[in-house]
Protein backbone atom coordinates (compact mmCIF):
# COMPACT_ATOMS: atom_id res chain seq x y z
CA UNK A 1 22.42 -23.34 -9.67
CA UNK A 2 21.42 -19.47 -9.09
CA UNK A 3 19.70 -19.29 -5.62
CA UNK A 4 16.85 -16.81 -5.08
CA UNK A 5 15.60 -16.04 -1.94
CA UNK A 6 11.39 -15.47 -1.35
CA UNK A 7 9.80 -13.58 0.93
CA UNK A 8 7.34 -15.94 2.73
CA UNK A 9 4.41 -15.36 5.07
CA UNK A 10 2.34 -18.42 5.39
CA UNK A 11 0.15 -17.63 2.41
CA UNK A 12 -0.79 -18.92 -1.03
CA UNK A 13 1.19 -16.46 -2.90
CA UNK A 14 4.26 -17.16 -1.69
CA UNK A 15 3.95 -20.56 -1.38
CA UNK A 16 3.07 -20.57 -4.90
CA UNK A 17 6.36 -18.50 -5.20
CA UNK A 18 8.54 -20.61 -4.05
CA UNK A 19 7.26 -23.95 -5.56
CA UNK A 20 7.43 -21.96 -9.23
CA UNK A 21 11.16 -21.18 -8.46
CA UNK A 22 11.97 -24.23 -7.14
CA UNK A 23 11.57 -25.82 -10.58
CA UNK A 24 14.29 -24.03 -12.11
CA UNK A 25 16.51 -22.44 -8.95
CA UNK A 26 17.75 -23.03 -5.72
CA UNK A 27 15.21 -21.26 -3.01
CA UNK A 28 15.71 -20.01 0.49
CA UNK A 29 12.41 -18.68 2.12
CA UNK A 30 13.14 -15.20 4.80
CA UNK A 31 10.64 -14.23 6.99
CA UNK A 32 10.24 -10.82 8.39
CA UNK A 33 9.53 -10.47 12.00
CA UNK A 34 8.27 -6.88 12.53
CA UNK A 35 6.36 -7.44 16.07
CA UNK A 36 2.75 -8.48 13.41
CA UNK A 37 0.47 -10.00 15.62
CA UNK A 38 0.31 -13.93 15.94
CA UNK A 39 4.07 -14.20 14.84
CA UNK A 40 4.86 -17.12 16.39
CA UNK A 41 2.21 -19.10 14.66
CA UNK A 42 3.04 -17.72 11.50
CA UNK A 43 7.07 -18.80 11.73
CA UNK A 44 5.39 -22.17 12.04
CA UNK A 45 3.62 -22.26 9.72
CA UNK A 46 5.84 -20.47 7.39
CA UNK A 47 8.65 -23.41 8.46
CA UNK A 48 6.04 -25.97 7.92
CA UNK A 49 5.21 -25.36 4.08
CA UNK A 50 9.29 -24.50 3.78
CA UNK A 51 9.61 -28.46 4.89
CA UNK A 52 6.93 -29.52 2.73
CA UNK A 53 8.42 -27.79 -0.62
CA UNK A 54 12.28 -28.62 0.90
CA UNK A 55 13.79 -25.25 1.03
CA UNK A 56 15.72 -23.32 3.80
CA UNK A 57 14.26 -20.97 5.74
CA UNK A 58 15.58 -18.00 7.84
CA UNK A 59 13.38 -15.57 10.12
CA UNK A 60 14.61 -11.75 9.74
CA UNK A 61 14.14 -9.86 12.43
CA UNK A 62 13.31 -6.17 11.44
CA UNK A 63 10.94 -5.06 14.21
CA UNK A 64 12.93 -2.03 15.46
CA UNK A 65 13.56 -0.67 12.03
CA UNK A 66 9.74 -1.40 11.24
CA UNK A 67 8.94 0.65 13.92
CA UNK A 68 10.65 3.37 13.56
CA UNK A 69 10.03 3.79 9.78
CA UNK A 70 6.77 2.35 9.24
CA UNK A 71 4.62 2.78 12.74
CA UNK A 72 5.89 5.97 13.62
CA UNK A 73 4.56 7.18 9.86
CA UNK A 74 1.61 5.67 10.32
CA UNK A 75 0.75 7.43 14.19
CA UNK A 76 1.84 10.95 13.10
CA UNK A 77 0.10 10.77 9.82
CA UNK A 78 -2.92 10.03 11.56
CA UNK A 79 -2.36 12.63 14.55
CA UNK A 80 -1.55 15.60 11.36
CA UNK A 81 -5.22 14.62 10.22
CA UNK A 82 -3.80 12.42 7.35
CA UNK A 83 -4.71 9.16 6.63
CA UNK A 84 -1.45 7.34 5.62
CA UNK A 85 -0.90 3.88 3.14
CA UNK A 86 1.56 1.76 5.46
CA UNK A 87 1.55 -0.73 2.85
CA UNK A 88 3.34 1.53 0.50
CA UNK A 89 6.18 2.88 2.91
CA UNK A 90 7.13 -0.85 4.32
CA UNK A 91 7.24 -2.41 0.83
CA UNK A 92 9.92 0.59 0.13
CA UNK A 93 11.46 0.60 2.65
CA UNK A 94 10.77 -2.76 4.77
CA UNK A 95 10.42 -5.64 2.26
CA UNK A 96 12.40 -4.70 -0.55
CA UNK A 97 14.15 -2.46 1.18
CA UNK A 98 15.54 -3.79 4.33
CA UNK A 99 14.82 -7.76 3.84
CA UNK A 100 16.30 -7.17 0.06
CA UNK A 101 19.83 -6.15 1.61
CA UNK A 102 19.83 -9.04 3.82
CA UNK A 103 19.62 -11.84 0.18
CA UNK A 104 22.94 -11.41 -0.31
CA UNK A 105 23.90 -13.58 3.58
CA UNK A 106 22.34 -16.59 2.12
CA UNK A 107 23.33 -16.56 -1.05
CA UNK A 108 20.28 -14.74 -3.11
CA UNK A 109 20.59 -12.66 -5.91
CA UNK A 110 17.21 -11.63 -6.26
CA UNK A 111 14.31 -11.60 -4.06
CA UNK A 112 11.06 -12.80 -4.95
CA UNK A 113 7.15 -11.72 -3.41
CA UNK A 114 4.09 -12.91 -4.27
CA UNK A 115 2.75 -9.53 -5.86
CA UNK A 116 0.90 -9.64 -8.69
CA UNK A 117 2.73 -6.86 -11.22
CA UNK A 118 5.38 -7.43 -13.44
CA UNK A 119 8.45 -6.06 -14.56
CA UNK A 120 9.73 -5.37 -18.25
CA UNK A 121 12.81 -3.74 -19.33
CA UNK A 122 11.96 -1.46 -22.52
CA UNK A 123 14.80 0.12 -24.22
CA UNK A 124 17.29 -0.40 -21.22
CA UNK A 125 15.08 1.10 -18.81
CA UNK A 126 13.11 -1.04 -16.32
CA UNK A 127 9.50 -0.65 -15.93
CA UNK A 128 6.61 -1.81 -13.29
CA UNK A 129 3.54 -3.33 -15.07
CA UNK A 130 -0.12 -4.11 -13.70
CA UNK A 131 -0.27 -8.06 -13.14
CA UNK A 132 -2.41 -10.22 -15.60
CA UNK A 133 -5.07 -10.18 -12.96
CA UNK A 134 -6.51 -6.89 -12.99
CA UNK A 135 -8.50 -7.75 -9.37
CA UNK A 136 -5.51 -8.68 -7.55
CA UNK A 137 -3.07 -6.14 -9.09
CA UNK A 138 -0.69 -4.83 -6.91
CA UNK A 139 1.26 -2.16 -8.73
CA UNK A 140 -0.26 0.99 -7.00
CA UNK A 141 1.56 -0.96 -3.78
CA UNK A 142 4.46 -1.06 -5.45
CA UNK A 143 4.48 2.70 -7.46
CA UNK A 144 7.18 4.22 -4.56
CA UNK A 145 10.19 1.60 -5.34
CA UNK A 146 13.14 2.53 -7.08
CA UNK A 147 14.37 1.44 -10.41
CA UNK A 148 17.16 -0.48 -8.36
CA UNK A 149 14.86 -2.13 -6.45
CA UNK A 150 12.80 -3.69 -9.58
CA UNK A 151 15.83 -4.96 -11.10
CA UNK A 152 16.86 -7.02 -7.90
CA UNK A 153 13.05 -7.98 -7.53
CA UNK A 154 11.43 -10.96 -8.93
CA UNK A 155 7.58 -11.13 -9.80
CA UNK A 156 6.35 -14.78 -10.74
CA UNK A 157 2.97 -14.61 -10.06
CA UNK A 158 2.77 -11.28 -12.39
CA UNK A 159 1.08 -13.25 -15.36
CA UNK A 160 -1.10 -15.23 -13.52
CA UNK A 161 -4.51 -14.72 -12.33
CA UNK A 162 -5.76 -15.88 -8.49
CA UNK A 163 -7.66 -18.93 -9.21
CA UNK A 164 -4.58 -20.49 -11.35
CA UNK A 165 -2.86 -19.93 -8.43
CA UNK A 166 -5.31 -21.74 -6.03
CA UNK A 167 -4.91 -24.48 -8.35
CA UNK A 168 -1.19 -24.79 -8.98
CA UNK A 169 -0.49 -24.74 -5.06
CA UNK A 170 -3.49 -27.78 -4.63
CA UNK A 171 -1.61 -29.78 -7.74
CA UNK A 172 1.59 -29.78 -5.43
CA UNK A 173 -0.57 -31.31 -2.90
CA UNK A 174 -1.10 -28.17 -0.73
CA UNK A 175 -4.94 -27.92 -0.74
CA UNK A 176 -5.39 -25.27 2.99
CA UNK A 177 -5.62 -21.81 1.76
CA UNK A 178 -8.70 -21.27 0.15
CA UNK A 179 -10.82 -19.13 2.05
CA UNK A 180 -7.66 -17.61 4.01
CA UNK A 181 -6.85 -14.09 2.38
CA UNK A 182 -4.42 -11.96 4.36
CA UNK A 183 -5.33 -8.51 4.97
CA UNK A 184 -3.37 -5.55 3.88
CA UNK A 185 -2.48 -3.68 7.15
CA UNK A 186 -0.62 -6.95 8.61
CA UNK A 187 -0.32 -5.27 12.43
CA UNK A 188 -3.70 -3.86 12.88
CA UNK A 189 -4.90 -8.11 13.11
CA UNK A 190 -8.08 -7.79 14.57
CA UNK A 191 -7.45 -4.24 15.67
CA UNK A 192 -9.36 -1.59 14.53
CA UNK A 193 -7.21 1.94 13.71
CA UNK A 194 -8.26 4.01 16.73
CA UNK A 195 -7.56 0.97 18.53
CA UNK A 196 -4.26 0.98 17.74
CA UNK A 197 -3.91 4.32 18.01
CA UNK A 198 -5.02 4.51 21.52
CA UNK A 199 -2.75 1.99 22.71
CA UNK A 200 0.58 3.72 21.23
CA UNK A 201 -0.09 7.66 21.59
CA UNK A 202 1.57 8.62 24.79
CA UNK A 203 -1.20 11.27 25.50
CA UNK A 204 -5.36 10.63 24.77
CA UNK A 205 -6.53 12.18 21.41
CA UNK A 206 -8.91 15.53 22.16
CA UNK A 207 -12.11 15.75 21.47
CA UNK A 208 -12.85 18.80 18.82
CA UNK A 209 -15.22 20.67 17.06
CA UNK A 210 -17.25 18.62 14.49
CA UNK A 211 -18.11 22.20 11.63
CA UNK A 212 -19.56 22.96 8.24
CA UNK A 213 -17.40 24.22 5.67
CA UNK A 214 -18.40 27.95 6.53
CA UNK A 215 -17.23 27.08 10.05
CA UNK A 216 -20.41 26.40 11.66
CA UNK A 217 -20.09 24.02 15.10
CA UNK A 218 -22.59 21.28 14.48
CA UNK A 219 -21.25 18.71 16.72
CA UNK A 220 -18.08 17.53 18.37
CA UNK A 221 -15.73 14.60 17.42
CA UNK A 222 -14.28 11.74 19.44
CA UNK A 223 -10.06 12.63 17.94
CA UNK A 224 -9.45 13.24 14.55
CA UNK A 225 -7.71 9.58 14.49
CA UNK A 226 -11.02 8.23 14.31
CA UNK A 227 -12.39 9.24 10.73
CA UNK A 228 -11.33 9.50 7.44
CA UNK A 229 -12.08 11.42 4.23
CA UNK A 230 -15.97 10.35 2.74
CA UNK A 231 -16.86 9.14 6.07
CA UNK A 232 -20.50 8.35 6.68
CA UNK A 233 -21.16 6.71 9.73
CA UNK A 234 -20.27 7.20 13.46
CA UNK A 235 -20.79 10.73 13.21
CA UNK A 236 -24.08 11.59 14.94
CA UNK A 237 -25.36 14.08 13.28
CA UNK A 238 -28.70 14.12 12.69
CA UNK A 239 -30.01 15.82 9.48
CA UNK A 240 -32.59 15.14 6.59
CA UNK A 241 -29.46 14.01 4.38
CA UNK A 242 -26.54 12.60 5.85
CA UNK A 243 -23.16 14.41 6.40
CA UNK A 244 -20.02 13.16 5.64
CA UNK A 245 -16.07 13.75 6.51
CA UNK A 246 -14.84 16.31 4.45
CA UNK A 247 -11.37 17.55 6.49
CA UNK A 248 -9.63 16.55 8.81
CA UNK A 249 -7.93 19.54 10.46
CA UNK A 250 -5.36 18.87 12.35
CA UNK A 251 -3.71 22.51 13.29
CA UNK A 252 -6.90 22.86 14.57
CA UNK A 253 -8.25 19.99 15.60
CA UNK A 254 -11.75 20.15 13.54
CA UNK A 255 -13.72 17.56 11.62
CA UNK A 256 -14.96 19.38 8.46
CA UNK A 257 -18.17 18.19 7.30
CA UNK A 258 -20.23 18.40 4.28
CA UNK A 259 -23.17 16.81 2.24
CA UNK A 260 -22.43 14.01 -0.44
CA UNK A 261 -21.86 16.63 -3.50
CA UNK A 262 -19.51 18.10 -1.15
CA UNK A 263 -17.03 15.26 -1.48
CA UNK A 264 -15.98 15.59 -4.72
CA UNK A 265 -12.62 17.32 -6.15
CA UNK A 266 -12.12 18.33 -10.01
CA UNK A 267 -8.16 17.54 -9.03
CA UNK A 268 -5.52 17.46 -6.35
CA UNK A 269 -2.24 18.76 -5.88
CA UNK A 270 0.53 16.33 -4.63
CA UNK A 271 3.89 16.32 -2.89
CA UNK A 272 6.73 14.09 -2.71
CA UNK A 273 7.38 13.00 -6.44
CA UNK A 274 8.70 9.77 -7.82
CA UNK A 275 8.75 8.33 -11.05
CA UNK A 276 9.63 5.32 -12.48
CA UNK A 277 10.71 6.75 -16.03
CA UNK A 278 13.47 8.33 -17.19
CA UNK A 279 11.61 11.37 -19.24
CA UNK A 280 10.06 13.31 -16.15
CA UNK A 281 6.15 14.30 -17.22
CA UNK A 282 5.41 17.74 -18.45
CA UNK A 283 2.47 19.86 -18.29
CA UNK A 284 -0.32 19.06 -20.86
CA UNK A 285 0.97 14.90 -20.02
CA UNK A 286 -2.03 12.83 -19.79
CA UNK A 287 -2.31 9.82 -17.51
CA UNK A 288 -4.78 7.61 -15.64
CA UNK A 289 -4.68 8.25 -11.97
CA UNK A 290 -5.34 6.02 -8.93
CA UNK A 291 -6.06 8.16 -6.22
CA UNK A 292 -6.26 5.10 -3.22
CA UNK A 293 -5.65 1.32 -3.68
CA UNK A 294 -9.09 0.42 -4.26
CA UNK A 295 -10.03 2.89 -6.79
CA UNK A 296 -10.24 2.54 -10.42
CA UNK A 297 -8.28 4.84 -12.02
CA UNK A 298 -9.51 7.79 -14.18
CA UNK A 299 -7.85 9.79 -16.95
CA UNK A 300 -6.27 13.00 -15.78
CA UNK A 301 -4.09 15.99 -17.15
CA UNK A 302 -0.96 17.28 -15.99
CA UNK A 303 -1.80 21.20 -14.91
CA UNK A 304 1.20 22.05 -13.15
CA UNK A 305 4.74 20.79 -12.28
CA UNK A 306 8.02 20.94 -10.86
CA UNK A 307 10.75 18.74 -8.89
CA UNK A 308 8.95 19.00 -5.45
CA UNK A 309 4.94 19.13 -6.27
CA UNK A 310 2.41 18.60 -9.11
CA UNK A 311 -1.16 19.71 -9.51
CA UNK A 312 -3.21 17.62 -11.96
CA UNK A 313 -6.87 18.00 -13.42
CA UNK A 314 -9.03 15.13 -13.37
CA UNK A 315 -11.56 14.69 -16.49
CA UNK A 316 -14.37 13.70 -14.00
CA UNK A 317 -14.39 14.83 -10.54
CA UNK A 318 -13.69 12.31 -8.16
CA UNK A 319 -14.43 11.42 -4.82
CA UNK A 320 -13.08 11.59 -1.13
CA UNK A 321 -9.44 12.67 -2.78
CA UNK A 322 -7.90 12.15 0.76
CA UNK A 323 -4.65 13.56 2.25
CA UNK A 324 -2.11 10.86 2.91
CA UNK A 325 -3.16 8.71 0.49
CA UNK A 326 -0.92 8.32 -2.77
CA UNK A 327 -1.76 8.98 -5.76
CA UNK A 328 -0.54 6.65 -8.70
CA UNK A 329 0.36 7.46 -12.40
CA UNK A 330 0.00 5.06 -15.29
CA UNK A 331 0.26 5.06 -18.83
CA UNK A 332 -1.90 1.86 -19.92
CA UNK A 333 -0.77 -0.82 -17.99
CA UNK A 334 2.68 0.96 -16.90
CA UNK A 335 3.58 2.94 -13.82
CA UNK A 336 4.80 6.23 -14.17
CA UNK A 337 5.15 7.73 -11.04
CA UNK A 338 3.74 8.62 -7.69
CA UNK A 339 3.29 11.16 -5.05
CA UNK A 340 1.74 12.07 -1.59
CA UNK A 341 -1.58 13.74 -2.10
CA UNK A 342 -1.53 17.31 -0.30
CA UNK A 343 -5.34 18.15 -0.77
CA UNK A 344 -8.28 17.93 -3.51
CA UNK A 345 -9.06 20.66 -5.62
């Protein structure tokens, strides 16, 4: 029997993983141990529910490599005035990066994670779809793997929606996880950002200049690791209509401000390209863009490209298009590609 190895943290959807798989392979359950908070309670419980469905289970301990890719990102985004996705970089380079190359010591040939996307080959060439349940999709989190990666990488909650999931887990007799949704940013537990900021940076964050688009000083900030792009509150300045985060300049240590009409951007230009098909966008290409996790997408045009940077056009303007963030392609329901976002037009 083929034997495929899941990626398990203590939660529904890859409990729900593994008892799926279990019906028609052999499983072995890996858990990654990058220093998360509460670790310890989570390899029990994560060795519990492996009893209870009666598959192996190994503990993978990546915690210097998570550090050094994925927390070091995440600090000197922040300190640059950027305001990083760590979710993107560790499933990359952490989960199905890392943990992926480890399958093949117990046995695995593919890897399997509770994500709700799917994969389809079309015409030889692999392709990452939005999952059946358009609330829980996961694809934007998924937009910076390779090719390779998706064709070691299996989805089996990709075609079903939350609540079926909920139920299938309770009709195996495992009735605890309603009510008990992780969050996305697994080692900022209880921790807010500038909390966890404070207690890695080896010096204390500088207060700055809080300034109006035409430079004018208006206030002064508390470190630029504190706010982020459309930020309202927190920001003490008094004024008939609010102000809100429009910059975060980092060369120069300023918080740019600017009234709610202020935050919007006809486009953006972004860096770091990768796609996830074969014939490379042009200019003229028309997509749907997701320009943070949460958002909803909107239609865009292609206004500029080449192999390091792309500037696109959006047909609304949208807002708080924030630095750091990642902006995701698709073409209906399929990924096309990705990219760092540089700045907002």
């Amino acid at each position: 029997m083929r034997r495929i190895a899941v990626a398990m943290s203590g939660g529904v959807d890859s409990t729900a993983c593994a008892l799926l798989l279990k019906e028609r392979f052999e499983v072995h359950g890996l858990l990654m141990n990058i220093g998360q908070p509460g670790f310890e309670a989570q390899a029990a419980q994560v060795k519990r529910l492996a009893d209870a469905i009666g598959i192996g289970f190994d503990i993978i301990d990546l915690r210097g490599r998570f550090t050094s890719i994925v927390l070091d990102y995440f600090i000197a985004s922040y300190t640059a005035g950027k305001t990083p996705n760590p979710c993107m970089i560790c499933n990359r380079e952490i989960k199905c990066g890392l943990l992926l190359n480890e399958i093949s010591r117990f046995g695995a040939e593919r890897l399997a994670t509770g994500h709700y996307v799917n994969c389809r080959e079309i015409d030889g060439e692999i392709g990452l779809f939005k999952g059946a349940d358009r609330r829980k999709d996961q694809s934007y989190f998924l937009a910076r793997l390779s090719t390779g990666q998706l064709r070691t990488m299996t989805f089996p909650l990709g075609t079903m929606i939350k609540e079926d999931t909920y139920r299938f887990v309770e009709s195996r007799g495992f009735r605890e996880f309603r009510g008990k949704e992780s969050q996305d940013v697994c080692f900022l537990k209880d921790t807010s950002v500038a909390e966890f900021l404070d207690s890695r940076l080896t010096e204390p964050v500088p207060a700055g200049p809080i300034v109006t688009a035409d430079g004018r000083r208006i206030g002064t900030h508390k470190g630029l690791h504190r706010y982020t792009i459309g930020q309202r509150r927190g920001l003490g300045l008094p004024d008939h209509s609010a102000w809100y985060v429009r910059q975060l300049d980092g060369a120069a240590n300023r918080l740019i401000v600017g009234k709610k009409e202020d935050l919007f951007s006809t486009g953006l230009h972004a860096r770091d390209l990768h796609w996830l098909v074969q014939d490379i966008p042009r200019v003229g290409d028309r997509f749907d863009a997701k320009i943070r996790s949460t958002h909803r997408g909107t239609p865009c045009t292609v206004t500029a490209i080449d192999e390091h940077a792309v500037t696109i056009e959006f047909d609304e303007a949208q807002r708080a298009v924030t630095p750091g963030q990642f902006v995701v392609w698709y073409q209906q329901d399929r990924v096309i590609g990705s990219a760092e976002i540089v700045d907002g037009l």
